[in-house]
PDB file of N, CA and C in Angstrom:
ATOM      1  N   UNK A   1     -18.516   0.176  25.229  1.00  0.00           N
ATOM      2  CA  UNK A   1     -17.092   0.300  25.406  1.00  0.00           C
ATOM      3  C   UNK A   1     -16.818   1.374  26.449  1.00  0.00           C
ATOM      4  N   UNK A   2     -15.761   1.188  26.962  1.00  0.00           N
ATOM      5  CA  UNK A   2     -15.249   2.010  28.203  1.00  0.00           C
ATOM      6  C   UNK A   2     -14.982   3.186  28.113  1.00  0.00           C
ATOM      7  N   UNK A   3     -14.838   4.530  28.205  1.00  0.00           N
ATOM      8  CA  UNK A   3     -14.180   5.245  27.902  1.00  0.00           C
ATOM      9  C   UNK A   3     -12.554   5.663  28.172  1.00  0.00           C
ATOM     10  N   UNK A   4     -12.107   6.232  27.016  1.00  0.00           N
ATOM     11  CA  UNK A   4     -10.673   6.234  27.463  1.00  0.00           C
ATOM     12  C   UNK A   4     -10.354   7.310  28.058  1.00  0.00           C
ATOM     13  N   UNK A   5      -9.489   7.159  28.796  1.00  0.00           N
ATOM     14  CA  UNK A   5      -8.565   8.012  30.135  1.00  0.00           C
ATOM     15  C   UNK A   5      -7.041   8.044  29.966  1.00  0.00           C
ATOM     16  N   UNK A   6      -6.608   7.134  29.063  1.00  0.00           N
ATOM     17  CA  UNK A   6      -4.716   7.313  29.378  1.00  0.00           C
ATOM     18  C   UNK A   6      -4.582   7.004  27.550  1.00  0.00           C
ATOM     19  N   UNK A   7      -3.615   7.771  27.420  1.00  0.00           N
ATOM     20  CA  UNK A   7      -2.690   7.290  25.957  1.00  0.00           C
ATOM     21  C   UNK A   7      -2.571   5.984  25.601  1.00  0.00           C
ATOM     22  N   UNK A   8      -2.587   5.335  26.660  1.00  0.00           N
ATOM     23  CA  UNK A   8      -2.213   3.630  26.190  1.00  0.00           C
ATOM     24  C   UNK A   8      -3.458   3.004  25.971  1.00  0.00           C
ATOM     25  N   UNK A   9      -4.638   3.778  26.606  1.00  0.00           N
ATOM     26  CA  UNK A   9      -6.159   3.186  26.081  1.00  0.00           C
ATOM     27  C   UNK A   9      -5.960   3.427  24.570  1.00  0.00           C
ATOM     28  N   UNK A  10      -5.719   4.584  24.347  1.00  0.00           N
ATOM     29  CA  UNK A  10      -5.884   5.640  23.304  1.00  0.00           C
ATOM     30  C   UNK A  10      -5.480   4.307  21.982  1.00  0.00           C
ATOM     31  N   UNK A  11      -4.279   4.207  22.245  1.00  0.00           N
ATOM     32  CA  UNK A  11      -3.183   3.583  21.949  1.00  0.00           C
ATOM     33  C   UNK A  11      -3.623   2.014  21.100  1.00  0.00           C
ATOM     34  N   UNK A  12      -4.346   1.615  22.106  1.00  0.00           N
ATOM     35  CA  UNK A  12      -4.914  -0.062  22.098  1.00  0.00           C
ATOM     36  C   UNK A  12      -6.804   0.106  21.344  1.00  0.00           C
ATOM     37  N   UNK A  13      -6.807   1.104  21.530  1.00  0.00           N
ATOM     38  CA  UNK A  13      -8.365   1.521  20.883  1.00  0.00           C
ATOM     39  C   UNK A  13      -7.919   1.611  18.919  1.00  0.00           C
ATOM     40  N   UNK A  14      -6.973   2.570  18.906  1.00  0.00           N
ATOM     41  CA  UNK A  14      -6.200   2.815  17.320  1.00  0.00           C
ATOM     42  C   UNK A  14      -5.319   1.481  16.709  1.00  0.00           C
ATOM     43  N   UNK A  15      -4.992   0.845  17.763  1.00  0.00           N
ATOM     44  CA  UNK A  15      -4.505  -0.739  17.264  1.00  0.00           C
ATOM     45  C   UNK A  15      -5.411  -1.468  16.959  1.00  0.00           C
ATOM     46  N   UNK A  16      -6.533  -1.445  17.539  1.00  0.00           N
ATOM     47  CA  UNK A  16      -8.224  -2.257  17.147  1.00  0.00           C
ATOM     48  C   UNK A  16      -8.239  -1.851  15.843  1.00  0.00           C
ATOM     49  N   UNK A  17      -8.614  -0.351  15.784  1.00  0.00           N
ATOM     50  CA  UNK A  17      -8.932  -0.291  14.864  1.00  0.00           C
ATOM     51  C   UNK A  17      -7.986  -0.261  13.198  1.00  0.00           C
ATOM     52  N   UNK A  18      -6.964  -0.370  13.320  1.00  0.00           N
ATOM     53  CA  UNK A  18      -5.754  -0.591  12.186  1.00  0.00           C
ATOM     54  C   UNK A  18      -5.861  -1.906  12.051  1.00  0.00           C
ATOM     55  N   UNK A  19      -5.910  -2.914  13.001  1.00  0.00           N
ATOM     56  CA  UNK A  19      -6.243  -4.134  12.901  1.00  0.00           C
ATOM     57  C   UNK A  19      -7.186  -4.444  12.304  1.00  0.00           C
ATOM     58  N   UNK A  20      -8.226  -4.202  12.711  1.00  0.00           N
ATOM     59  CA  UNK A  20      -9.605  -4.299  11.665  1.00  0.00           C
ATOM     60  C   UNK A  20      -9.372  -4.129  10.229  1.00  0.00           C
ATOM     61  N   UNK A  21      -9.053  -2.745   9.929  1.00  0.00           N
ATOM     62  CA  UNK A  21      -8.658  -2.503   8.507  1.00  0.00           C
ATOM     63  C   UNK A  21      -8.001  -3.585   7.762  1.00  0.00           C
ATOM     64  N   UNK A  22      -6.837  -3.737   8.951  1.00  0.00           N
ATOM     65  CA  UNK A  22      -6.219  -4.845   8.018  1.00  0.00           C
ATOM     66  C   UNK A  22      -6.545  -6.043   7.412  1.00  0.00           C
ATOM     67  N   UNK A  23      -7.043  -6.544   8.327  1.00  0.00           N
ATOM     68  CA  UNK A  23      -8.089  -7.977   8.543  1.00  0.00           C
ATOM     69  C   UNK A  23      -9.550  -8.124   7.496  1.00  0.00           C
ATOM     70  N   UNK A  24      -9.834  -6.904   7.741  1.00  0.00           N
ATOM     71  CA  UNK A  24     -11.362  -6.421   7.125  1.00  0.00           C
ATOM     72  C   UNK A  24     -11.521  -5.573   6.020  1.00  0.00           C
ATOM     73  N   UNK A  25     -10.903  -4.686   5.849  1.00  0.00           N
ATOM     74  CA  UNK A  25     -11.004  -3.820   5.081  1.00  0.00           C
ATOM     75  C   UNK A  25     -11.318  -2.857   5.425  1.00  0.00           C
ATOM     76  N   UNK A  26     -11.198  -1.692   4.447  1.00  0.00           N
ATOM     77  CA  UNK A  26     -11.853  -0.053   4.662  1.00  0.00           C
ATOM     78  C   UNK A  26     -12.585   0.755   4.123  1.00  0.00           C
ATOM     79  N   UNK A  27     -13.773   0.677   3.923  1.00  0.00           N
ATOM     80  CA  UNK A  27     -14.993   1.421   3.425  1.00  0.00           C
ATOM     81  C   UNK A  27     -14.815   3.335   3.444  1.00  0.00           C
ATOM     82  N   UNK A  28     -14.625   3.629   2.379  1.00  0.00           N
ATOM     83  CA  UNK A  28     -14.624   4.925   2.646  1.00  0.00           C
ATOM     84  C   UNK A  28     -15.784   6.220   1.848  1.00  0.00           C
ATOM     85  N   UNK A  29     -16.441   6.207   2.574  1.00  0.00           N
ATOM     86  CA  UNK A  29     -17.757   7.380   1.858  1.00  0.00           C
ATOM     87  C   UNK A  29     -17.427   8.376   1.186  1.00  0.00           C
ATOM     88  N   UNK A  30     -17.454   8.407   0.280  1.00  0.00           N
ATOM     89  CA  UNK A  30     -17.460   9.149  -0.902  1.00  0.00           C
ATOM     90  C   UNK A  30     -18.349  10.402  -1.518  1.00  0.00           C
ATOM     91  N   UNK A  31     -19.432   9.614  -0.820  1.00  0.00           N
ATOM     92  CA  UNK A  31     -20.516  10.623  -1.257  1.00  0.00           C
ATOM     93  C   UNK A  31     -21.057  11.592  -0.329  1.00  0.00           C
ATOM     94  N   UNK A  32     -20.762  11.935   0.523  1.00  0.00           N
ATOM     95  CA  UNK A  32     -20.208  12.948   1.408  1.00  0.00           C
ATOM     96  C   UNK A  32     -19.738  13.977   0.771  1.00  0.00           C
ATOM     97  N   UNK A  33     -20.431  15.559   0.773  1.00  0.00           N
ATOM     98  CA  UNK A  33     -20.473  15.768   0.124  1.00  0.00           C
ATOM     99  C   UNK A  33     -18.695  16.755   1.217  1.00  0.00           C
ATOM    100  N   UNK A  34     -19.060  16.720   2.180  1.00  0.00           N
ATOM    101  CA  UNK A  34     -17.927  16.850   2.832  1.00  0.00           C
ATOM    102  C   UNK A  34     -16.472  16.995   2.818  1.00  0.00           C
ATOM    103  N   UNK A  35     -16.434  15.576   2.785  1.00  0.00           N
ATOM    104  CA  UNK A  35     -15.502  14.402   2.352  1.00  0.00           C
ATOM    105  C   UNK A  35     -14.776  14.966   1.019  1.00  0.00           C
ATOM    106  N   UNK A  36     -15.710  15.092  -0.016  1.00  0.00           N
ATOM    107  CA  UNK A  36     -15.315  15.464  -1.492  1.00  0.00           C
ATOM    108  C   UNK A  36     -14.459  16.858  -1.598  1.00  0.00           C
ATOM    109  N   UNK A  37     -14.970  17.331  -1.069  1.00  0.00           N
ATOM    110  CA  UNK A  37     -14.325  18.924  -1.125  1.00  0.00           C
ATOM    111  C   UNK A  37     -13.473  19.071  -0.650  1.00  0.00           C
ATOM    112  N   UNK A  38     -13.026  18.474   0.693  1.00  0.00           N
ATOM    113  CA  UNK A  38     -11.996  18.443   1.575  1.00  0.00           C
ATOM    114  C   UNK A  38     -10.929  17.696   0.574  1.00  0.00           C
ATOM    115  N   UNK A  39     -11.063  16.329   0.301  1.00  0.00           N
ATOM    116  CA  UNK A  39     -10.357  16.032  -0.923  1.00  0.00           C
ATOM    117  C   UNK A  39      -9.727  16.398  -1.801  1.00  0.00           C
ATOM    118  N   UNK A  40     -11.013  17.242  -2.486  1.00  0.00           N
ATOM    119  CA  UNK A  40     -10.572  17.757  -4.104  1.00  0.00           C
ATOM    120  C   UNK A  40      -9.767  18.656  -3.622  1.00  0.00           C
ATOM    121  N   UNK A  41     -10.029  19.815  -2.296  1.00  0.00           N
ATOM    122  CA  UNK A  41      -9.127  21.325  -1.663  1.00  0.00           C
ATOM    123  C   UNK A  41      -7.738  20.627  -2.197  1.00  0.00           C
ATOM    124  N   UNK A  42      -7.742  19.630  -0.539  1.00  0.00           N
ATOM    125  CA  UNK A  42      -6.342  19.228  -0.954  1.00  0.00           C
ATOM    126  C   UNK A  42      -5.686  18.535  -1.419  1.00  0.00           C
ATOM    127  N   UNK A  43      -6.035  18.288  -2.354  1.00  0.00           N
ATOM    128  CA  UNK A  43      -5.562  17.082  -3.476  1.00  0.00           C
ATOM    129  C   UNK A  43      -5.102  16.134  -2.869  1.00  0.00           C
ATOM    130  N   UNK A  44      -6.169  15.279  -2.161  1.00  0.00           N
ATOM    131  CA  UNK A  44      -5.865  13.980  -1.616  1.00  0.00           C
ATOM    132  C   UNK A  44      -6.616  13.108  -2.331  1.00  0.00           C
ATOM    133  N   UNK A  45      -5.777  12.179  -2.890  1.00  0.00           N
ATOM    134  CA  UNK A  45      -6.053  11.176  -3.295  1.00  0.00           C
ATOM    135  C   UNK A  45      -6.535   9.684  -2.430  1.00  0.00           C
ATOM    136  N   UNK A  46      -7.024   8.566  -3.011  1.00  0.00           N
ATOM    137  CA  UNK A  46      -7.622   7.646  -1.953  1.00  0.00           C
ATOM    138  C   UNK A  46      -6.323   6.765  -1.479  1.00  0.00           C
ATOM    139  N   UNK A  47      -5.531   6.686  -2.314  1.00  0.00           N
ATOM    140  CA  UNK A  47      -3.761   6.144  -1.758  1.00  0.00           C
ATOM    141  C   UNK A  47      -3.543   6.686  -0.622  1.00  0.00           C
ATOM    142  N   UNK A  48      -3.509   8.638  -0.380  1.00  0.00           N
ATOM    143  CA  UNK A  48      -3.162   9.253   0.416  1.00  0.00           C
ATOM    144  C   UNK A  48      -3.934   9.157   1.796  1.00  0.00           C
ATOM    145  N   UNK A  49      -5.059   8.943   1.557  1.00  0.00           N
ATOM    146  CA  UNK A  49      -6.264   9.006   2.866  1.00  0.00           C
ATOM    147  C   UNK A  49      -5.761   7.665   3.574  1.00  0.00           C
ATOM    148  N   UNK A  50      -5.727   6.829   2.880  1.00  0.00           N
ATOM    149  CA  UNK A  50      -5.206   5.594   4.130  1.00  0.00           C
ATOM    150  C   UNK A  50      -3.984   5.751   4.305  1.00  0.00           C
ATOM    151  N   UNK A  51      -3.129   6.492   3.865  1.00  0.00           N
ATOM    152  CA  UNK A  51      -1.652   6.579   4.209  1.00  0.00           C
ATOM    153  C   UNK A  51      -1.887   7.730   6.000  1.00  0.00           C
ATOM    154  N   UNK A  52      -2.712   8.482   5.454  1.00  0.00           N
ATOM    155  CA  UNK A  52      -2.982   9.660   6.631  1.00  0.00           C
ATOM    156  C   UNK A  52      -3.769   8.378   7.497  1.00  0.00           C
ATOM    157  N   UNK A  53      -3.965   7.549   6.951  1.00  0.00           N
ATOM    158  CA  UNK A  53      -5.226   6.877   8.745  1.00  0.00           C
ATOM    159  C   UNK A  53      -4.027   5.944   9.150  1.00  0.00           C
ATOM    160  N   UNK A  54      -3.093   4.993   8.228  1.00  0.00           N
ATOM    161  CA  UNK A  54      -2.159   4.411   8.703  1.00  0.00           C
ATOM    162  C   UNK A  54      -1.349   5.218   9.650  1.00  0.00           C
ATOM    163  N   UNK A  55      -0.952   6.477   9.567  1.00  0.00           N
ATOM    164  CA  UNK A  55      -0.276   7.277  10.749  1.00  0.00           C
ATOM    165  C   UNK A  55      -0.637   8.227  11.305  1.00  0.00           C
ATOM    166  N   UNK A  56      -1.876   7.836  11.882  1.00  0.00           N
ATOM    167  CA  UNK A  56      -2.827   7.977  12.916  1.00  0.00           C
ATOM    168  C   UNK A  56      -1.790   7.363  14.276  1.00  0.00           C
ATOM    169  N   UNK A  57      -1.721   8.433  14.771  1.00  0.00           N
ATOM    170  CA  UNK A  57      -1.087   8.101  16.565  1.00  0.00           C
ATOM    171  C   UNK A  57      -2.222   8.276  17.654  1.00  0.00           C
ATOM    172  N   UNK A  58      -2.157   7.831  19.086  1.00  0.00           N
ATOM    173  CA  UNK A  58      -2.402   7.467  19.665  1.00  0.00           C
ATOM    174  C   UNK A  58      -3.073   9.248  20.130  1.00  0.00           C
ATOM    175  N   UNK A  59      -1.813  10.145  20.026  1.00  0.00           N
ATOM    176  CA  UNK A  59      -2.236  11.254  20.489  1.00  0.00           C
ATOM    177  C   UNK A  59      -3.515  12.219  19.253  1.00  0.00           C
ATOM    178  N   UNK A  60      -3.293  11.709  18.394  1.00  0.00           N
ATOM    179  CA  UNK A  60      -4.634  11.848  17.661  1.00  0.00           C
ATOM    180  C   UNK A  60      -5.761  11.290  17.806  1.00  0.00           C
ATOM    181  N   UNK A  61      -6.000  11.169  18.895  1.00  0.00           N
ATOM    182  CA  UNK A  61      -7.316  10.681  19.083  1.00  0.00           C
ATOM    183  C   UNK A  61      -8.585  11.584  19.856  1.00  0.00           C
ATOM    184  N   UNK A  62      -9.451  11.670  19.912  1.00  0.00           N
ATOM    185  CA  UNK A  62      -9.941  13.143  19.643  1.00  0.00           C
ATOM    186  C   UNK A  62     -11.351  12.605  20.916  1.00  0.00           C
ATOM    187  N   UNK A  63     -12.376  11.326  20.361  1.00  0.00           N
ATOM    188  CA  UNK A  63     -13.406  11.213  21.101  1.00  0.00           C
ATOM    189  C   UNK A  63     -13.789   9.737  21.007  1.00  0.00           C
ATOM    190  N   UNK A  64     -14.720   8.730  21.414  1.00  0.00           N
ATOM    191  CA  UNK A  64     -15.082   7.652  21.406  1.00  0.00           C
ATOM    192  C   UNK A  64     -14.368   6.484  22.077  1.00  0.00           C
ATOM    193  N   UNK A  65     -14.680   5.496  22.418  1.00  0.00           N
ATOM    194  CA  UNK A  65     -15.566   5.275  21.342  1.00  0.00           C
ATOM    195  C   UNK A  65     -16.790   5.516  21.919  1.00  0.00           C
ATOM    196  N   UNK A  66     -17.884   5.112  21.135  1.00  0.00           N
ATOM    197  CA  UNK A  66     -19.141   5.613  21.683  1.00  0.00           C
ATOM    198  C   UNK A  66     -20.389   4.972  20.591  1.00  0.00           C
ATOM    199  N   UNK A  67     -21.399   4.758  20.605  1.00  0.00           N
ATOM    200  CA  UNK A  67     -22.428   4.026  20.062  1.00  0.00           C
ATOM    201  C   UNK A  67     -22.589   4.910  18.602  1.00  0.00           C
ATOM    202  N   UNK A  68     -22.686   3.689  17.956  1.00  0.00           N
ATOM    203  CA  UNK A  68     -22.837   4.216  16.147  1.00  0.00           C
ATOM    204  C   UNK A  68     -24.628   4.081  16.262  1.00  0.00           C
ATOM    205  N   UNK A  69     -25.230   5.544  16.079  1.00  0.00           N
ATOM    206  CA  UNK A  69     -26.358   5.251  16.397  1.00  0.00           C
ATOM    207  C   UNK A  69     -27.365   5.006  15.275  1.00  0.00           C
ATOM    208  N   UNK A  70     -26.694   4.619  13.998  1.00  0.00           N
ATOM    209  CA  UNK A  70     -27.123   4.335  12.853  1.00  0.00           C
ATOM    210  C   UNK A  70     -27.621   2.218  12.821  1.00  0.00           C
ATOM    211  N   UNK A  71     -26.015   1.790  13.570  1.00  0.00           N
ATOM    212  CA  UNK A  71     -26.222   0.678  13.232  1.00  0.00           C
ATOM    213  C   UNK A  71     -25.510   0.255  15.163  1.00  0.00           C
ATOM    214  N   UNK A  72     -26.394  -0.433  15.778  1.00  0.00           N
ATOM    215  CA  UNK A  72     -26.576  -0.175  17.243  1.00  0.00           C
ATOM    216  C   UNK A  72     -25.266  -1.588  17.563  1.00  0.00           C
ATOM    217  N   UNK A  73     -24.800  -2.197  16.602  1.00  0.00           N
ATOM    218  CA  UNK A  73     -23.886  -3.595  16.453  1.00  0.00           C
ATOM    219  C   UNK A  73     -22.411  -2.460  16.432  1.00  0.00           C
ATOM    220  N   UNK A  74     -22.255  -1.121  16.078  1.00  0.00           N
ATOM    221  CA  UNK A  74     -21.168  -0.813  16.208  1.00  0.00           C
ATOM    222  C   UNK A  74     -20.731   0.084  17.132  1.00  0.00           C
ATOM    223  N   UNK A  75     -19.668   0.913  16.696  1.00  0.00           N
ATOM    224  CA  UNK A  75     -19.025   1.437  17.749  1.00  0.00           C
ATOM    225  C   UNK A  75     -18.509   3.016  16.541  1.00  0.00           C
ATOM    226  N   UNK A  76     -18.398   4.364  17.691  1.00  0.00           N
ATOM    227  CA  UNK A  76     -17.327   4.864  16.498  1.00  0.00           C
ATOM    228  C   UNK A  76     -16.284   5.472  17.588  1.00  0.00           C
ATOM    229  N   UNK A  77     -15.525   5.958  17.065  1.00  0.00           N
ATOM    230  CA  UNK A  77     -14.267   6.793  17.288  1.00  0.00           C
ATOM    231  C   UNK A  77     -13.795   7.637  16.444  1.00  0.00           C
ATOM    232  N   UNK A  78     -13.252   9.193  16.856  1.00  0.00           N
ATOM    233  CA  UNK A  78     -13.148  10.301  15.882  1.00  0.00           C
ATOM    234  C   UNK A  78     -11.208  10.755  16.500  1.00  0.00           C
ATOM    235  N   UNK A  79     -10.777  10.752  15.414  1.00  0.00           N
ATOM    236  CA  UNK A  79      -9.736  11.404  15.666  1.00  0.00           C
ATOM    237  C   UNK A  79      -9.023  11.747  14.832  1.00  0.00           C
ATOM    238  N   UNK A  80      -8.093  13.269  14.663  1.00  0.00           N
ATOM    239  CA  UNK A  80      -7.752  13.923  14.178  1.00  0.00           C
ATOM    240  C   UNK A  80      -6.079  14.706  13.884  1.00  0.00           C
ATOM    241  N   UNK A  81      -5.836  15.127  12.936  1.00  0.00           N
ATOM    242  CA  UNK A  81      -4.933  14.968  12.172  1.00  0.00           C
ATOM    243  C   UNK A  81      -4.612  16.267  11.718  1.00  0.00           C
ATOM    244  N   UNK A  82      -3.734  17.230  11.516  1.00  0.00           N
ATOM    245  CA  UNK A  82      -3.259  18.306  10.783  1.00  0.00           C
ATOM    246  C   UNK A  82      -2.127  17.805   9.177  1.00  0.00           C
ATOM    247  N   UNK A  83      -2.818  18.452   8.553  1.00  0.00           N
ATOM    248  CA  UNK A  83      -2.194  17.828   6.963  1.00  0.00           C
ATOM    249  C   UNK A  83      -2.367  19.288   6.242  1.00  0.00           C
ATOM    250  N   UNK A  84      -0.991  19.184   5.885  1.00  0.00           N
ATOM    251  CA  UNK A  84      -0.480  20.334   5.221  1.00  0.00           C
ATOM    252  C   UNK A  84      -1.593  21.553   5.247  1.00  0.00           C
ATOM    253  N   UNK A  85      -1.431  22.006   6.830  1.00  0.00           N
ATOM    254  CA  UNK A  85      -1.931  22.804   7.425  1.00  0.00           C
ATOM    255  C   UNK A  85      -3.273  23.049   7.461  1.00  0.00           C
ATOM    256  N   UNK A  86      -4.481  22.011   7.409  1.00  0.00           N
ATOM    257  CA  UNK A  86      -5.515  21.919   7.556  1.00  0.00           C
ATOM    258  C   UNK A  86      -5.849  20.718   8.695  1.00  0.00           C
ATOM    259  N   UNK A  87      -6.654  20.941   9.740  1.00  0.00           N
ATOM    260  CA  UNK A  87      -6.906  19.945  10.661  1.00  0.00           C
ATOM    261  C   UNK A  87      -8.004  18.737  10.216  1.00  0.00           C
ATOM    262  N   UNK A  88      -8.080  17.886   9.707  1.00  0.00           N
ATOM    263  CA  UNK A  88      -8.799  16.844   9.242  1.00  0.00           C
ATOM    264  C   UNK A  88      -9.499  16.159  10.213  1.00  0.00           C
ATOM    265  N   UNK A  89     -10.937  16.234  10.611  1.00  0.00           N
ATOM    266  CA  UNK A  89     -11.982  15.429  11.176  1.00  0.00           C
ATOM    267  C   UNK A  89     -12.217  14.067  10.650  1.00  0.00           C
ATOM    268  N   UNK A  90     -11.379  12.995  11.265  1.00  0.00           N
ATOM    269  CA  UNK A  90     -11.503  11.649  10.909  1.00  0.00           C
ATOM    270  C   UNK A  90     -12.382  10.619  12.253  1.00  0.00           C
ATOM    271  N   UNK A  91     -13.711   9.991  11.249  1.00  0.00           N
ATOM    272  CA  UNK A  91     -14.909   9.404  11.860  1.00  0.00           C
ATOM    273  C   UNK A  91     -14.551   7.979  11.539  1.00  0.00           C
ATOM    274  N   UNK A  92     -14.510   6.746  12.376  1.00  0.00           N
ATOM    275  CA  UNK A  92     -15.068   5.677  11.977  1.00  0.00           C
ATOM    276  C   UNK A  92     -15.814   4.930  12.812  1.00  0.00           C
ATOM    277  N   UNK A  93     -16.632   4.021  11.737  1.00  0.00           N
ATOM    278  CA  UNK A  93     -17.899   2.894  12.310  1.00  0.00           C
ATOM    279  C   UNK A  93     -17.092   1.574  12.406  1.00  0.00           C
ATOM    280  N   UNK A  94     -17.114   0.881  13.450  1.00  0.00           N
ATOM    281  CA  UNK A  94     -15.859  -0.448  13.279  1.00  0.00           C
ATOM    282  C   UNK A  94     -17.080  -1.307  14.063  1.00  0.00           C
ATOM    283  N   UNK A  95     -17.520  -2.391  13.227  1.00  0.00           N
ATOM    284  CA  UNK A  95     -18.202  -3.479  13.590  1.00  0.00           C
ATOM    285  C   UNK A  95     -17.841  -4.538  14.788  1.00  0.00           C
ATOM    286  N   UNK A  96     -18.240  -5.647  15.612  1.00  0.00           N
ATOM    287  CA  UNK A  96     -17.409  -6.219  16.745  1.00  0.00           C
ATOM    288  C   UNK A  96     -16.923  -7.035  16.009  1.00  0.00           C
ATOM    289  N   UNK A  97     -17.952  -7.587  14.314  1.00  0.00           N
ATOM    290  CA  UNK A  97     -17.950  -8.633  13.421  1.00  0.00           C
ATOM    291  C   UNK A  97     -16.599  -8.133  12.459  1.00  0.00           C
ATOM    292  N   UNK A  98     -16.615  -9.414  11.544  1.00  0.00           N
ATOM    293  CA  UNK A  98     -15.590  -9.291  10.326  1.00  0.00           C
ATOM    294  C   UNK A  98     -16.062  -8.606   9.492  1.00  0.00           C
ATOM    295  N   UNK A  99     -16.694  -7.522   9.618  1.00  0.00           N
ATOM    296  CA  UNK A  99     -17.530  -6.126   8.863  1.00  0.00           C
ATOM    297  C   UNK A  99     -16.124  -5.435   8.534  1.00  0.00           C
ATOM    298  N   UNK A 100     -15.913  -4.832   6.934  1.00  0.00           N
ATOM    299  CA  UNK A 100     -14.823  -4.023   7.366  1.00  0.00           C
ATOM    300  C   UNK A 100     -15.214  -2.573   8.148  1.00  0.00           C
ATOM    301  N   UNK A 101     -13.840  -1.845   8.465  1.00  0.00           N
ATOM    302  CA  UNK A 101     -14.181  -0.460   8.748  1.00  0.00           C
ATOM    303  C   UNK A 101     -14.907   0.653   8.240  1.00  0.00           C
ATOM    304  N   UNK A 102     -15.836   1.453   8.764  1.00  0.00           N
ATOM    305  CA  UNK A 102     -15.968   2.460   7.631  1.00  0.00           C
ATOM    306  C   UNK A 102     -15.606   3.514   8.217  1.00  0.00           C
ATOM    307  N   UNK A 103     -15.012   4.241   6.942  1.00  0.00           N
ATOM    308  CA  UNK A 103     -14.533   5.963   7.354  1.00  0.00           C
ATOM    309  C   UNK A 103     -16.192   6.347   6.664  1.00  0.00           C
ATOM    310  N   UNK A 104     -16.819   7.087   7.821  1.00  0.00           N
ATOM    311  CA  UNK A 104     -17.555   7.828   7.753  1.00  0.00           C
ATOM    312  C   UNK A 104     -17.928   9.606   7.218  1.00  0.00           C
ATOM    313  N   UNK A 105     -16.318   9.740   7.911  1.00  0.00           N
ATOM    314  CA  UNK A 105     -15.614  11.403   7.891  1.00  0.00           C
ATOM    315  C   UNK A 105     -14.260  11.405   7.765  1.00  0.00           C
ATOM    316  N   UNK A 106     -13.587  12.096   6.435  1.00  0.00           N
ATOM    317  CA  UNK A 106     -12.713  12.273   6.408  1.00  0.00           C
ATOM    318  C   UNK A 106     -12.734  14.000   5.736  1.00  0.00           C
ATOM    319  N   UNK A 107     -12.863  15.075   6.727  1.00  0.00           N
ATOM    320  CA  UNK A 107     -12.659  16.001   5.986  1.00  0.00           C
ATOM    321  C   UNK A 107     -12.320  16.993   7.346  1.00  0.00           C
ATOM    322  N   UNK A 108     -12.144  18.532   6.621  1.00  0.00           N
ATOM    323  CA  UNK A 108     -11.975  19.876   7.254  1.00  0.00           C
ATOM    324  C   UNK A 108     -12.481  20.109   8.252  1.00  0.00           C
ATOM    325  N   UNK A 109     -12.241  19.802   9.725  1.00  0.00           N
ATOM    326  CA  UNK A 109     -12.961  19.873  11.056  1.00  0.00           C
ATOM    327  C   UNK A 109     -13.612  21.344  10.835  1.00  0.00           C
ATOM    328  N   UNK A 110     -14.678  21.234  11.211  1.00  0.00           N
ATOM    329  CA  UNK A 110     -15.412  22.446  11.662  1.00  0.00           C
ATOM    330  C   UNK A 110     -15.207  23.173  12.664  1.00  0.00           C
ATOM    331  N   UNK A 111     -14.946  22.799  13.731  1.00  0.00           N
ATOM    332  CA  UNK A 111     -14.269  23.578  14.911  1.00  0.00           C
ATOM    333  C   UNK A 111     -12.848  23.123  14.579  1.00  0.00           C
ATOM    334  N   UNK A 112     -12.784  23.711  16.388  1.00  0.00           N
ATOM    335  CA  UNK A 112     -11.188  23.445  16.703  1.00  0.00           C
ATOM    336  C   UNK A 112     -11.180  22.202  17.210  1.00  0.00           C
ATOM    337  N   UNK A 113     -10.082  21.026  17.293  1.00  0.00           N
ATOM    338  CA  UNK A 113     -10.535  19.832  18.408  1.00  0.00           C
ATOM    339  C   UNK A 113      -9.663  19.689  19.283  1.00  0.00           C
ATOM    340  N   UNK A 114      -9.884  19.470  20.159  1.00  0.00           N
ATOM    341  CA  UNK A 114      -9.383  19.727  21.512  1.00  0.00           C
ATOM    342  C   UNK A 114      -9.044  18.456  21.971  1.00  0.00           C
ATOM    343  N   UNK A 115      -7.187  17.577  21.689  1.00  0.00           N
ATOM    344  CA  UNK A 115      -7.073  16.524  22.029  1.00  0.00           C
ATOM    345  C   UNK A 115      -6.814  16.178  23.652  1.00  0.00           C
ATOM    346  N   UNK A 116      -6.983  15.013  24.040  1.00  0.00           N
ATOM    347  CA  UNK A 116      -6.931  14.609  25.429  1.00  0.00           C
ATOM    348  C   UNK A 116      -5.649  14.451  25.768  1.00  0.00           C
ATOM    349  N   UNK A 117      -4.549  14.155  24.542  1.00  0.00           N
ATOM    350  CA  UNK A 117      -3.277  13.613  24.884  1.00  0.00           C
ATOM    351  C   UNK A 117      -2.147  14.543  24.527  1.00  0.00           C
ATOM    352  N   UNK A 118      -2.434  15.865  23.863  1.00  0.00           N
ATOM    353  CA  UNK A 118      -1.326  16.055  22.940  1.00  0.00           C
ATOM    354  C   UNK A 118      -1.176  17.152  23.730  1.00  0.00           C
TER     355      UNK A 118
END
């Protein structure tokens, strides 16, 4: 995949992937031990986590896409989110197939992230 350069890539890359979800579904890792803590901190529930990826904007988009080097058929993209004042590192693996999505990472960015658009 190409890399993106303008908001409207940005834009049409986060429509892929909401599309997918919709179409496919959304796998979300759990066992991460990551993931869990970031969760339990802020009492996010699994209702809430797709409510936070459903309004996912264009200017949240952070890096990718770029080769899932686990499974060489996908793709990922990372982008990120501030929620009740914590910045959230959001990862997904999106197949080309009718695979659903997987959230890989949904937790407490470790750094700072430095968006392209915002």
């Amino acid at each position: 995949m190409k890399k993106i350069t303008s908001v409207e890539e940005a834009e049409r890359l986060l429509l892929e992937i909401k599309h997918k979800i919709r179409n496919n579904g959304l796998l979300f890792l759990r066992n991460k031990e990551k993931n869990c803590q970031t969760l339990a901190r802020l009492g996010i529930m699994a209702i809430r986590v797709r409510e936070i990826i459903d309004g996912l904007q264009a200017t949240d988009y952070y890096q990718g896409p770029g080769p899932d080097e686990k499974y060489p058929w996908k793709w990922i993209s990372i982008f990120g989110v501030t929620f009740q004042g914590t910045e959230l590192y959001i990862k997904f693996s999106v197949g080309e197939d009718d695979t659903p999505v997987v959230c890989l990472s949904f937790h407490e960015a470790e750094q700072p992230m430095t968006y392209q658009f915002k």
